[in-house]
Protein backbone atom coordinates (compact mmCIF):
# COMPACT_ATOMS: atom_id res chain seq x y z
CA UNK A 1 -10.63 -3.20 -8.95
CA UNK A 2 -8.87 -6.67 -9.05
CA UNK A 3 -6.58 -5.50 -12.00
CA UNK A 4 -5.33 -2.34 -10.13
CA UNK A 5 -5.10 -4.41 -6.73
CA UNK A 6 -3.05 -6.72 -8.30
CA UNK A 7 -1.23 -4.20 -10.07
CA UNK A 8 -0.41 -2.54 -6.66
CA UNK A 9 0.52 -5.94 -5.48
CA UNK A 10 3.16 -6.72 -7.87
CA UNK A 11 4.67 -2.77 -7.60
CA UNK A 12 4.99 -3.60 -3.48
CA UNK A 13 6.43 -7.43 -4.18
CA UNK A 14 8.99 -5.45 -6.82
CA UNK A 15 9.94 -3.19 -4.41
CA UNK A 16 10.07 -5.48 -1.23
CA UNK A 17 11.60 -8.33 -3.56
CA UNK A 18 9.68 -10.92 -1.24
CA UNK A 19 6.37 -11.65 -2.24
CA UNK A 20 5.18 -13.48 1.13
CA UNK A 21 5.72 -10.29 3.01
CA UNK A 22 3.30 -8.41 0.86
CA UNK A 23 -0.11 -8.61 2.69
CA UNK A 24 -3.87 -7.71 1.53
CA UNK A 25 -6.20 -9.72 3.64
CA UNK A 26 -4.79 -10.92 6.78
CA UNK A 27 -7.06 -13.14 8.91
CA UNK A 28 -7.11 -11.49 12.62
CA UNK A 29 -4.47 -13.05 14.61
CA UNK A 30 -2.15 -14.31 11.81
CA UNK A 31 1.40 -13.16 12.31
CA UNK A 32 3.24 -10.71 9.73
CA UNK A 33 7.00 -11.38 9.17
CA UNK A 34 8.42 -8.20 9.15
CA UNK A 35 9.82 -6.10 6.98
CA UNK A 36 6.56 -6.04 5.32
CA UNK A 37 3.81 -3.80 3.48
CA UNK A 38 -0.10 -4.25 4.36
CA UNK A 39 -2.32 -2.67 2.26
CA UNK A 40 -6.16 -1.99 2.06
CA UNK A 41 -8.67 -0.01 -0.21
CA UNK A 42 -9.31 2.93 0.87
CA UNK A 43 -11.74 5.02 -1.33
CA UNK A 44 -13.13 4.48 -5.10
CA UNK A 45 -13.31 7.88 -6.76
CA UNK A 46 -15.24 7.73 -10.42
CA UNK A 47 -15.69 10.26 -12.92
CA UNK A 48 -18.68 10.13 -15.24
CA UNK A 49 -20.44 11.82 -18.35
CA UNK A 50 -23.79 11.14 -20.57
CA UNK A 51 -24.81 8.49 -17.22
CA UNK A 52 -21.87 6.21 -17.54
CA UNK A 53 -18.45 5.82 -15.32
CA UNK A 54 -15.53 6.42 -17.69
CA UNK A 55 -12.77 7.01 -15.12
CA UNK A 56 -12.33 5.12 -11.75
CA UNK A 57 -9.89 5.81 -9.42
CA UNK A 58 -8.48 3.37 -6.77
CA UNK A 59 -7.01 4.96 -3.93
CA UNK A 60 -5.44 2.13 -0.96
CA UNK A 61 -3.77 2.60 2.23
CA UNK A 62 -0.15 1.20 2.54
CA UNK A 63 1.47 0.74 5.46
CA UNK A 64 5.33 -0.52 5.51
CA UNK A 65 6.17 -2.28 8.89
CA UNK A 66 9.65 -2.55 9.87
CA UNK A 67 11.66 -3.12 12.92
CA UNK A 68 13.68 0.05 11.95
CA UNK A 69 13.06 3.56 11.58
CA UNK A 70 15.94 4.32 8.57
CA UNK A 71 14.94 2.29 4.98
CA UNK A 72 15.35 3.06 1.32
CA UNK A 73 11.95 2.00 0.84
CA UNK A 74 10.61 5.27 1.92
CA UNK A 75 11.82 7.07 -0.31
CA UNK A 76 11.56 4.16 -2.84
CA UNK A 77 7.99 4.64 -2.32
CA UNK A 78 7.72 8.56 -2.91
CA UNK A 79 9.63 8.20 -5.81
CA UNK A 80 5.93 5.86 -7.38
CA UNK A 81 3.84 7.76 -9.67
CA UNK A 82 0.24 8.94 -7.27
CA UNK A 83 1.90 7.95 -4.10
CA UNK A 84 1.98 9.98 -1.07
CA UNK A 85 3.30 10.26 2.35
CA UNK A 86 0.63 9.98 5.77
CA UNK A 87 1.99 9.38 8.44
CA UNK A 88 4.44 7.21 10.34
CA UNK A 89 4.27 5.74 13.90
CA UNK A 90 5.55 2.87 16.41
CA UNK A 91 3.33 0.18 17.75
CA UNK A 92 4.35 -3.11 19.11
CA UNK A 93 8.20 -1.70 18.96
CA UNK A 94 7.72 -1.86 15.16
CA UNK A 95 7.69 1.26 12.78
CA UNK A 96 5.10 2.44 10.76
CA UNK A 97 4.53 3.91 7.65
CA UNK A 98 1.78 5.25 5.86
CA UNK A 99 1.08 5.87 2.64
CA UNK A 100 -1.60 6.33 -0.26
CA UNK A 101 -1.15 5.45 -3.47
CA UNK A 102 -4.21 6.24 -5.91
CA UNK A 103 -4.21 4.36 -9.83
């Protein structure tokens, strides 16, 4: 998984062209600077034949935080190869939204 995690990482860091505002682990309490993605793994999907996994798919959840509801990033995002629109919401007087990408 670490090569497609870091894979993702890199795509989101391209796109958000800061690379401290691109967050995987964050401890509980620690403070994001927004605009920002925040991204998880959600599922593992694997494909297999003669008892051995031959394809393994890597699906995470992406959330892009922002203080404002209009960005080019959404659609920047739609426009990645497996990615697909969730949902979107406002917490904290921040925006919300969520993706999943699978690779």
């Amino acid at each position: 998984m670490n090569k497609k995690r870091l894979k993702l990482h890199q795509m989101l860091c391209d796109i958000l062209k800061n690379p401290k505002r691109v967050y995987f682990v964050t401890p509980e309490g620690f403070k994001m600077e927004c605009p920002c993605f925040k991204y998880e793994l959600d599922s593992i999907d694997a494909d297999d034949a003669d008892n051995k996994k031959y394809i393994k798919k890597h699906s995470f959840k992406i959330i892009y935080i922002s203080k404002t509801v209009d960005s080019d990033i959404i659609d920047t995002m739609l426009d990645l190869e497996g990615c697909q629109y969730l949902d979107y919401f406002i917490s904290d007087g921040l925006h919300h939204n969520v993706y999943k990408i699978t690779l």
